[in-house]
C-alpha atoms as a PDB file:
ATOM      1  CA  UNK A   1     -10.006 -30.566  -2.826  1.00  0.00           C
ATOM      2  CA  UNK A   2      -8.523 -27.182  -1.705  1.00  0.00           C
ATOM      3  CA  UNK A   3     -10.412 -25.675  -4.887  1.00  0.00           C
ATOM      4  CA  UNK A   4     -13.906 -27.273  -3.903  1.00  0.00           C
ATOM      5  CA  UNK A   5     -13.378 -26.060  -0.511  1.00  0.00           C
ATOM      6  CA  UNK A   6     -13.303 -22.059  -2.317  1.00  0.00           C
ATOM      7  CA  UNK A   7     -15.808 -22.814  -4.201  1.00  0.00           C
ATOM      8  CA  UNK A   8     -18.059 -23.695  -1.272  1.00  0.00           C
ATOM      9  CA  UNK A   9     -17.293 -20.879   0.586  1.00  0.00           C
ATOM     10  CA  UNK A  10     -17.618 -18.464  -1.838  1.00  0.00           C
ATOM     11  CA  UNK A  11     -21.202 -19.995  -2.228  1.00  0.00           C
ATOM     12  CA  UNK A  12     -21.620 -19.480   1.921  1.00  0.00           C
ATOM     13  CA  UNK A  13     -20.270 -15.822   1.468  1.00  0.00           C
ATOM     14  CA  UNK A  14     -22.396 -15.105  -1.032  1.00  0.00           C
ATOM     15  CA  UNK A  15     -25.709 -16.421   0.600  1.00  0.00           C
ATOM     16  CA  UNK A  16     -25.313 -15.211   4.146  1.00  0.00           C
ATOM     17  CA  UNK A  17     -23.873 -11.703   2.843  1.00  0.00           C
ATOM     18  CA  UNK A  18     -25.695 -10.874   0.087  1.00  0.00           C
ATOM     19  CA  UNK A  19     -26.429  -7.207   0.686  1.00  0.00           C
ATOM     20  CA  UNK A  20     -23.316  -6.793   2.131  1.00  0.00           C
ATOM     21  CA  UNK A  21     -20.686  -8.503  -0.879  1.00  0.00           C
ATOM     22  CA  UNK A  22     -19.743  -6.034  -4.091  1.00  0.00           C
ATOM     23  CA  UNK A  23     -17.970  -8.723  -5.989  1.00  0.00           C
ATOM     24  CA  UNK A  24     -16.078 -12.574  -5.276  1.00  0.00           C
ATOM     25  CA  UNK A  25     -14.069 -14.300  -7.573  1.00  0.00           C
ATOM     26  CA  UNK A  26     -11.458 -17.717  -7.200  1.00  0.00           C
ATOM     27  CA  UNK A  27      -8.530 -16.677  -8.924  1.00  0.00           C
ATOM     28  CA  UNK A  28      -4.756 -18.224  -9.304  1.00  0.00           C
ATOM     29  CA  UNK A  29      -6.982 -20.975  -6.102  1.00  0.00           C
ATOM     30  CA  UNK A  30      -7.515 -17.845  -3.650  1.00  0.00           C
ATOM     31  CA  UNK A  31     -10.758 -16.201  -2.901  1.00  0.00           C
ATOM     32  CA  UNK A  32     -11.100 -12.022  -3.699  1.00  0.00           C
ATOM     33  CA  UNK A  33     -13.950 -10.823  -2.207  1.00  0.00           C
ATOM     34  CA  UNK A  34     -15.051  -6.879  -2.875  1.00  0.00           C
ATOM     35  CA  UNK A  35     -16.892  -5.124  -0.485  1.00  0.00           C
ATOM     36  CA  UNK A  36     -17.406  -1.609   0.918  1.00  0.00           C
ATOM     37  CA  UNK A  37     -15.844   0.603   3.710  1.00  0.00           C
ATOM     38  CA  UNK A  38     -19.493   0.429   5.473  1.00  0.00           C
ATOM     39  CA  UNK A  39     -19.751  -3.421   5.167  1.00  0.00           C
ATOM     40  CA  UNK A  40     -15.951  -4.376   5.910  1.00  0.00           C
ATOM     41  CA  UNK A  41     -16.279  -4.811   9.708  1.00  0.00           C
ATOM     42  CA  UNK A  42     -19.793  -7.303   8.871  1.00  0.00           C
ATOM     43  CA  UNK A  43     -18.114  -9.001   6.276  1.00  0.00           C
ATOM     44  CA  UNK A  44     -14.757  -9.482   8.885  1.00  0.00           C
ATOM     45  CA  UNK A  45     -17.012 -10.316  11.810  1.00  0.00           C
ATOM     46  CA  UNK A  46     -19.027 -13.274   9.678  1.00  0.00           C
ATOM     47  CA  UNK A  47     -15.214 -15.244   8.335  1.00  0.00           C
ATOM     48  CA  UNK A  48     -13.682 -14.802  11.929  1.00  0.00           C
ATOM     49  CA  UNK A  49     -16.682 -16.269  13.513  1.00  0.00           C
ATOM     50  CA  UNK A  50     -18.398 -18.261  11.325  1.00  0.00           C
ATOM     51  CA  UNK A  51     -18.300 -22.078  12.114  1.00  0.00           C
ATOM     52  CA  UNK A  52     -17.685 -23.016   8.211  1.00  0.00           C
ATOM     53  CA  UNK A  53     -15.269 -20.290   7.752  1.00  0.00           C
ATOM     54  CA  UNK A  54     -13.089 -19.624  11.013  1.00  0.00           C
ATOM     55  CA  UNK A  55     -10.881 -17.503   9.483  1.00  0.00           C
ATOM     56  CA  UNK A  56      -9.328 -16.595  13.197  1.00  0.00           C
ATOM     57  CA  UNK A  57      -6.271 -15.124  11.900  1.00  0.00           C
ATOM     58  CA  UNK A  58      -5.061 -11.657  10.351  1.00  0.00           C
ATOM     59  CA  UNK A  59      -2.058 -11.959   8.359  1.00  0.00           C
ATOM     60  CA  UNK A  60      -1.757  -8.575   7.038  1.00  0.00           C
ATOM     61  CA  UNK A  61      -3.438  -5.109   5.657  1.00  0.00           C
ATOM     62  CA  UNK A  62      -1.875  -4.156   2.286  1.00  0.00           C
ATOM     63  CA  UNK A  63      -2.314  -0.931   0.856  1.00  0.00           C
ATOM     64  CA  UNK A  64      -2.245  -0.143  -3.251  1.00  0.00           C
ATOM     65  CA  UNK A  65      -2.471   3.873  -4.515  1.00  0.00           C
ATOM     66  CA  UNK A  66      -3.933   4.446  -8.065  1.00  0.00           C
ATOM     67  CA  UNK A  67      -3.604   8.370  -7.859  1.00  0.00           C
ATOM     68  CA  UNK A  68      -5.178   7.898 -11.206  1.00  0.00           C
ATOM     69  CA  UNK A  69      -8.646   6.581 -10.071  1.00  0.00           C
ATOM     70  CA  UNK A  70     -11.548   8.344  -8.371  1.00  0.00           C
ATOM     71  CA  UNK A  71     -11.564   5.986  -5.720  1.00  0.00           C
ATOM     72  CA  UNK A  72      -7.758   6.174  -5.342  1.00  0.00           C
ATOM     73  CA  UNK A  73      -6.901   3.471  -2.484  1.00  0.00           C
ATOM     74  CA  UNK A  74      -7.443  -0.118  -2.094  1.00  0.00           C
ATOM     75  CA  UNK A  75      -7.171  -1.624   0.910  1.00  0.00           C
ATOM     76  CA  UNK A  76      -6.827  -5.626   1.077  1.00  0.00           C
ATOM     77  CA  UNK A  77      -6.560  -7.706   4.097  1.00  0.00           C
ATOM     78  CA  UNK A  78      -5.374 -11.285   4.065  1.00  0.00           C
ATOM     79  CA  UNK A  79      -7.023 -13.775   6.362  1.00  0.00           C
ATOM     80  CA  UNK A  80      -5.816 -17.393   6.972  1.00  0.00           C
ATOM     81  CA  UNK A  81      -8.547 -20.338   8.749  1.00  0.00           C
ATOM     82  CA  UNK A  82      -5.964 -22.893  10.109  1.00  0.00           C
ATOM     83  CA  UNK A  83      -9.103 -25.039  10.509  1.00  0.00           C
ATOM     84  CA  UNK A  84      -9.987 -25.041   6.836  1.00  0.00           C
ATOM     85  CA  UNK A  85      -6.201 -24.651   5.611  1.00  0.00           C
ATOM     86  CA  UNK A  86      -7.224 -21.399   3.473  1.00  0.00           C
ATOM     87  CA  UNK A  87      -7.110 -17.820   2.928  1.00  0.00           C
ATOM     88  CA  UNK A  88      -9.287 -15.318   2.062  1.00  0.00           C
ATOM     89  CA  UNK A  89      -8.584 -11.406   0.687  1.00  0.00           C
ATOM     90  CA  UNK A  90     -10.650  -8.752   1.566  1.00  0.00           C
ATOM     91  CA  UNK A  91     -10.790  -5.888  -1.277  1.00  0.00           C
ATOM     92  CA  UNK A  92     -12.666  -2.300  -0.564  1.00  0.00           C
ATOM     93  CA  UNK A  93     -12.018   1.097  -2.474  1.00  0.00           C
ATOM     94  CA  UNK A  94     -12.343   4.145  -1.372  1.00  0.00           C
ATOM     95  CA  UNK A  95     -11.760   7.751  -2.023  1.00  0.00           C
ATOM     96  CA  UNK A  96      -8.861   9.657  -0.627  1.00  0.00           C
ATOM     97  CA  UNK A  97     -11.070  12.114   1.812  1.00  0.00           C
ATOM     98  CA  UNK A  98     -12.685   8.645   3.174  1.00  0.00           C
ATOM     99  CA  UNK A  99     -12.106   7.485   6.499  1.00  0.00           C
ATOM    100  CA  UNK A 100     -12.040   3.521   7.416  1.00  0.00           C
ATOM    101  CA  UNK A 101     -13.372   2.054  10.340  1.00  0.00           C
ATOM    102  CA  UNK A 102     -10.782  -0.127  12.257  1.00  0.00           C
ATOM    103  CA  UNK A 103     -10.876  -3.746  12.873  1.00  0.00           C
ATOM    104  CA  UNK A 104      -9.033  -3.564  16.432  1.00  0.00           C
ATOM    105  CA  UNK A 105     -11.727  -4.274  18.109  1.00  0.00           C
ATOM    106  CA  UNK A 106     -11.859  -7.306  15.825  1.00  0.00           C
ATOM    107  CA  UNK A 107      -8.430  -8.363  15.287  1.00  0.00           C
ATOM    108  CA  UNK A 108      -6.312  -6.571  17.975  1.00  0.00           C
ATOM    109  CA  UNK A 109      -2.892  -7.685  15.863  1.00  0.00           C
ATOM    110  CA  UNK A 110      -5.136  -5.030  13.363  1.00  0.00           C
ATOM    111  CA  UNK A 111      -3.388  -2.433  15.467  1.00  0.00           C
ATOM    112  CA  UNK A 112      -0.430  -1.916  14.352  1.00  0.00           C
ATOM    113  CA  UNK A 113      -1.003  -2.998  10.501  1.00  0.00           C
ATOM    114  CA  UNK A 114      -3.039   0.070  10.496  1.00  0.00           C
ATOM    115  CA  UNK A 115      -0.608   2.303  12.333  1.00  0.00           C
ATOM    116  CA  UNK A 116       1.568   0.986   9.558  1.00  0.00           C
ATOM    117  CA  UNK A 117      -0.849   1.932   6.065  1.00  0.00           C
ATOM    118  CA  UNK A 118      -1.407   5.437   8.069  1.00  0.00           C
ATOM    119  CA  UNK A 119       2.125   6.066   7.579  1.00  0.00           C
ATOM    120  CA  UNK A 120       2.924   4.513   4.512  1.00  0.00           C
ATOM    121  CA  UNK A 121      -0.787   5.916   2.725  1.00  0.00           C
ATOM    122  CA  UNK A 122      -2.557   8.326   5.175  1.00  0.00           C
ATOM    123  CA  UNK A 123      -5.247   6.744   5.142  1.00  0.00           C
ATOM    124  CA  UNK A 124      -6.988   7.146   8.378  1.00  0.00           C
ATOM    125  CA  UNK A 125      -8.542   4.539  10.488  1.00  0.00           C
ATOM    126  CA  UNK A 126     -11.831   5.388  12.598  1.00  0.00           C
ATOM    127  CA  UNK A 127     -12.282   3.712  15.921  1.00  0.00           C
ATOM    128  CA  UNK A 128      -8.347   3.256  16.168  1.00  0.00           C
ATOM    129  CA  UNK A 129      -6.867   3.632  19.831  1.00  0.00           C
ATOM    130  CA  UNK A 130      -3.272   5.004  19.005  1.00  0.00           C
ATOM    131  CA  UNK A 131      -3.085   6.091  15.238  1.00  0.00           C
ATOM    132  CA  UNK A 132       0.694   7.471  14.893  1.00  0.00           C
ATOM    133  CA  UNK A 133       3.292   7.030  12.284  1.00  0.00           C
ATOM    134  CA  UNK A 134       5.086   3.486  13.177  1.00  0.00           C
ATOM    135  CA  UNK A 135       7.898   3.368  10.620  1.00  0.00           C
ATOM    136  CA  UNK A 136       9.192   6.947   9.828  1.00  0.00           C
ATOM    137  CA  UNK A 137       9.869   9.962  12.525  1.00  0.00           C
ATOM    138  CA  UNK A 138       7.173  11.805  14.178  1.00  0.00           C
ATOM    139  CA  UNK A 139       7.745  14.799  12.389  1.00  0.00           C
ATOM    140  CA  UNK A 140       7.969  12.969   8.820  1.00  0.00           C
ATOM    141  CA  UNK A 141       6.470  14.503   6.175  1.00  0.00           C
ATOM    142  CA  UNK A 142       4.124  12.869   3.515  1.00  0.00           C
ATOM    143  CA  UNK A 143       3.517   9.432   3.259  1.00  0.00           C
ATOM    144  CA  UNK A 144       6.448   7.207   1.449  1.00  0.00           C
ATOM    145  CA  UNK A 145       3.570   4.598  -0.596  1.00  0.00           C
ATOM    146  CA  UNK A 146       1.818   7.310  -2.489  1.00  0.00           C
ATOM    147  CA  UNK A 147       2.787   7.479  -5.915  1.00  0.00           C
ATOM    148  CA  UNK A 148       3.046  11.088  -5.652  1.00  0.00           C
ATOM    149  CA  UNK A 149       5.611  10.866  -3.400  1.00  0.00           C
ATOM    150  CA  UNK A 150       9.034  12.332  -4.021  1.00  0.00           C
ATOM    151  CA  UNK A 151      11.635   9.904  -4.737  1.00  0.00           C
ATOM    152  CA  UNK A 152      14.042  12.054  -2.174  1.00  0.00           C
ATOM    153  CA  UNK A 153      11.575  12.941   0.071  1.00  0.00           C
ATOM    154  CA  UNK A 154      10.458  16.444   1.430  1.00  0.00           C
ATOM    155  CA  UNK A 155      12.930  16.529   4.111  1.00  0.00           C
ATOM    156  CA  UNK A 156      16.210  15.749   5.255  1.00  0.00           C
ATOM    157  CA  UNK A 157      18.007  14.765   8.716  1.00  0.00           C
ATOM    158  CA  UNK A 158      21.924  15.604   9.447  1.00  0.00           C
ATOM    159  CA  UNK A 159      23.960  16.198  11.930  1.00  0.00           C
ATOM    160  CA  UNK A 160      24.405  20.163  12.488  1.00  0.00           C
ATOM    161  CA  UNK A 161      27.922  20.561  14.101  1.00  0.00           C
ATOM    162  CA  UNK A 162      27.015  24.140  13.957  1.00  0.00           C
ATOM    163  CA  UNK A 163      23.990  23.183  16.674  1.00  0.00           C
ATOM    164  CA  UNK A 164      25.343  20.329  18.348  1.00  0.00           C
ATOM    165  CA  UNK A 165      22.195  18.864  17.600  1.00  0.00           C
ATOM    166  CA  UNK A 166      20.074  16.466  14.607  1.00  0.00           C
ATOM    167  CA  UNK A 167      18.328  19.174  12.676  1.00  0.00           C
ATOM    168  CA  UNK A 168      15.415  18.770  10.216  1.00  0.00           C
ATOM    169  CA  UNK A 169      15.775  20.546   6.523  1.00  0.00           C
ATOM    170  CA  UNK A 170      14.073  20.574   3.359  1.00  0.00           C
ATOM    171  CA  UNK A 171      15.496  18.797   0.523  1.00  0.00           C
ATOM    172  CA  UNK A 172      17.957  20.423  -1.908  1.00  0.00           C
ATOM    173  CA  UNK A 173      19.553  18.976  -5.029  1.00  0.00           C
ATOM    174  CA  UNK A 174      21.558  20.035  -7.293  1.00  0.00           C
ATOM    175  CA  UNK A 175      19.621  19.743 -10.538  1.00  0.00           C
ATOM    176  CA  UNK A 176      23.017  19.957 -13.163  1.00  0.00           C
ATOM    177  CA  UNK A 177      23.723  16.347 -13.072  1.00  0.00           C
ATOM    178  CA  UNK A 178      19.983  15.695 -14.047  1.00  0.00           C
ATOM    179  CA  UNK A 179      20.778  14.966 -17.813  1.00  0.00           C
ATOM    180  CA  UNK A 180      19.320  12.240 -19.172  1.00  0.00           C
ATOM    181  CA  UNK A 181      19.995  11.299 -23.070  1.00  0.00           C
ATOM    182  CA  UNK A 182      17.625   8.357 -24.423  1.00  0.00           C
ATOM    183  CA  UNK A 183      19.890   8.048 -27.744  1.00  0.00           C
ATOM    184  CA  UNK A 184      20.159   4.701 -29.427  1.00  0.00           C
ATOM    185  CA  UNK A 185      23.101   3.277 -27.921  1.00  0.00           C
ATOM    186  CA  UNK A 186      24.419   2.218 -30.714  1.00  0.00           C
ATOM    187  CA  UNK A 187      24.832   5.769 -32.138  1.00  0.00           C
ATOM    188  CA  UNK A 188      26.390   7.036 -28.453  1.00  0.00           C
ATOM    189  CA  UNK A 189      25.028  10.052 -26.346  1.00  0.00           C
ATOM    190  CA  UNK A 190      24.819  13.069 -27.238  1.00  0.00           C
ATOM    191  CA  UNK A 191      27.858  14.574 -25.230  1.00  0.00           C
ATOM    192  CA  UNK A 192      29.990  11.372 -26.736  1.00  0.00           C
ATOM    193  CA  UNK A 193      29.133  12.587 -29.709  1.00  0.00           C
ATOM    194  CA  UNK A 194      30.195  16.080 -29.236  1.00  0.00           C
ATOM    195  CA  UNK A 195      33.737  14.901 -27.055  1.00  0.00           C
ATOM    196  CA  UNK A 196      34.603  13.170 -30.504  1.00  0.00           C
ATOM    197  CA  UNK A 197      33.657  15.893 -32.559  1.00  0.00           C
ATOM    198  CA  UNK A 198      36.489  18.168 -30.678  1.00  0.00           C
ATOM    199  CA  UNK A 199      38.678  15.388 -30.687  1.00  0.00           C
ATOM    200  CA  UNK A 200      38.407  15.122 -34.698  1.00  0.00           C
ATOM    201  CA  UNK A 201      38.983  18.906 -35.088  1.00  0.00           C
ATOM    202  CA  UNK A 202      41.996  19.426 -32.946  1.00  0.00           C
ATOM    203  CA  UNK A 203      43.531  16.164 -35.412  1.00  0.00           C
ATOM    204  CA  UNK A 204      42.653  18.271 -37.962  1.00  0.00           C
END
């Protein structure tokens, strides 16, 4: 029942926003729909309000990164129609430089979900009342989710007993320990190797 129920709204979506709708497809029983940056607040506007759809409720905003792809970011939000029992994902791509318009006015629980993919993505939200960083320190630097990301970070924070005060300071490590040896492991690593070697000549 829950699958005829996609299947007939995906036939609603696809009549009353023709023009507006990239791409839909039921997969794994949820409804994807693609769409554009300049369509997503129509598209949003028609499930919330719609009297077939009612999908009254935001769940989240999830950002992906494909540094690899012209039009980099995806950005999907997850609606849920309590009515109806179902969700809905909303897909749109867009290039890094782009700029999305927010949903706030729309979904006020949008507010901080996109405070949140600012931080994480820097991807920057048009129409937004408060856009800051929600999750890491006002003077962070970067943006954690990208892929391009440093694994430590740019900076560091420690206590400076020198200052009496937490200081800010760019990341330095130690780059001797970095030695990584992809030998079989049923031969050994390389330094085993050459441990046992010295081993066998002082025997000898």
């Amino acid at each position: 029942m829950e699958l005829k129920n996609l299947i007939n709204l995906e036939k609603l979506i696809n009549s009353e926003l023709a023009n507006k709708i990239v791409n839909s497809k039921i997969e794994n029983e949820e409804l994807l729909i693609t769409t554009t940056k300049e369509n997503l607040e129509g598209v949003i506007k028609f499930l919330k309000n719609n009297e077939k759809s009612k999908f009254r409720q935001l769940i989240d905003i999830a950002g992906v990164d494909y540094p690899e792809e012209e039009k980099r970011f995806n950005l999907i939000y997850l609606m849920l129609s309590h009515e109806n029992n179902m969700r809905v994902k909303i897909l749109i791509s867009f290039e890094i430089e782009n700029k999305i318009p927010s949903i706030t006015k729309i979904f006020p629980s949008a507010n901080w979900m996109e405070r949140e993919v600012f931080d994480m993505y820097g991807v920057k939200f048009i129409g937004h009342p408060d856009l800051r960083r929600i999750l890491t320190d006002y003077n962070f630097k970067g943006h954690p989710l990208r892929k391009d990301f440093p694994l430590t970070g740019f900076n560091e924070v420690r206590y400076s007993e020198k200052e009496k005060k937490v200081i800010y300071e760019e990341v330095k490590l130690e780059q001797n320990y970095r030695n990584f040896d992809f030998s079989s492991p049923w031969e050994g690593t390389k330094y085993m190797k050459e441990i046992n070697d010295k081993k066998h000549d002082k025997k000898n």
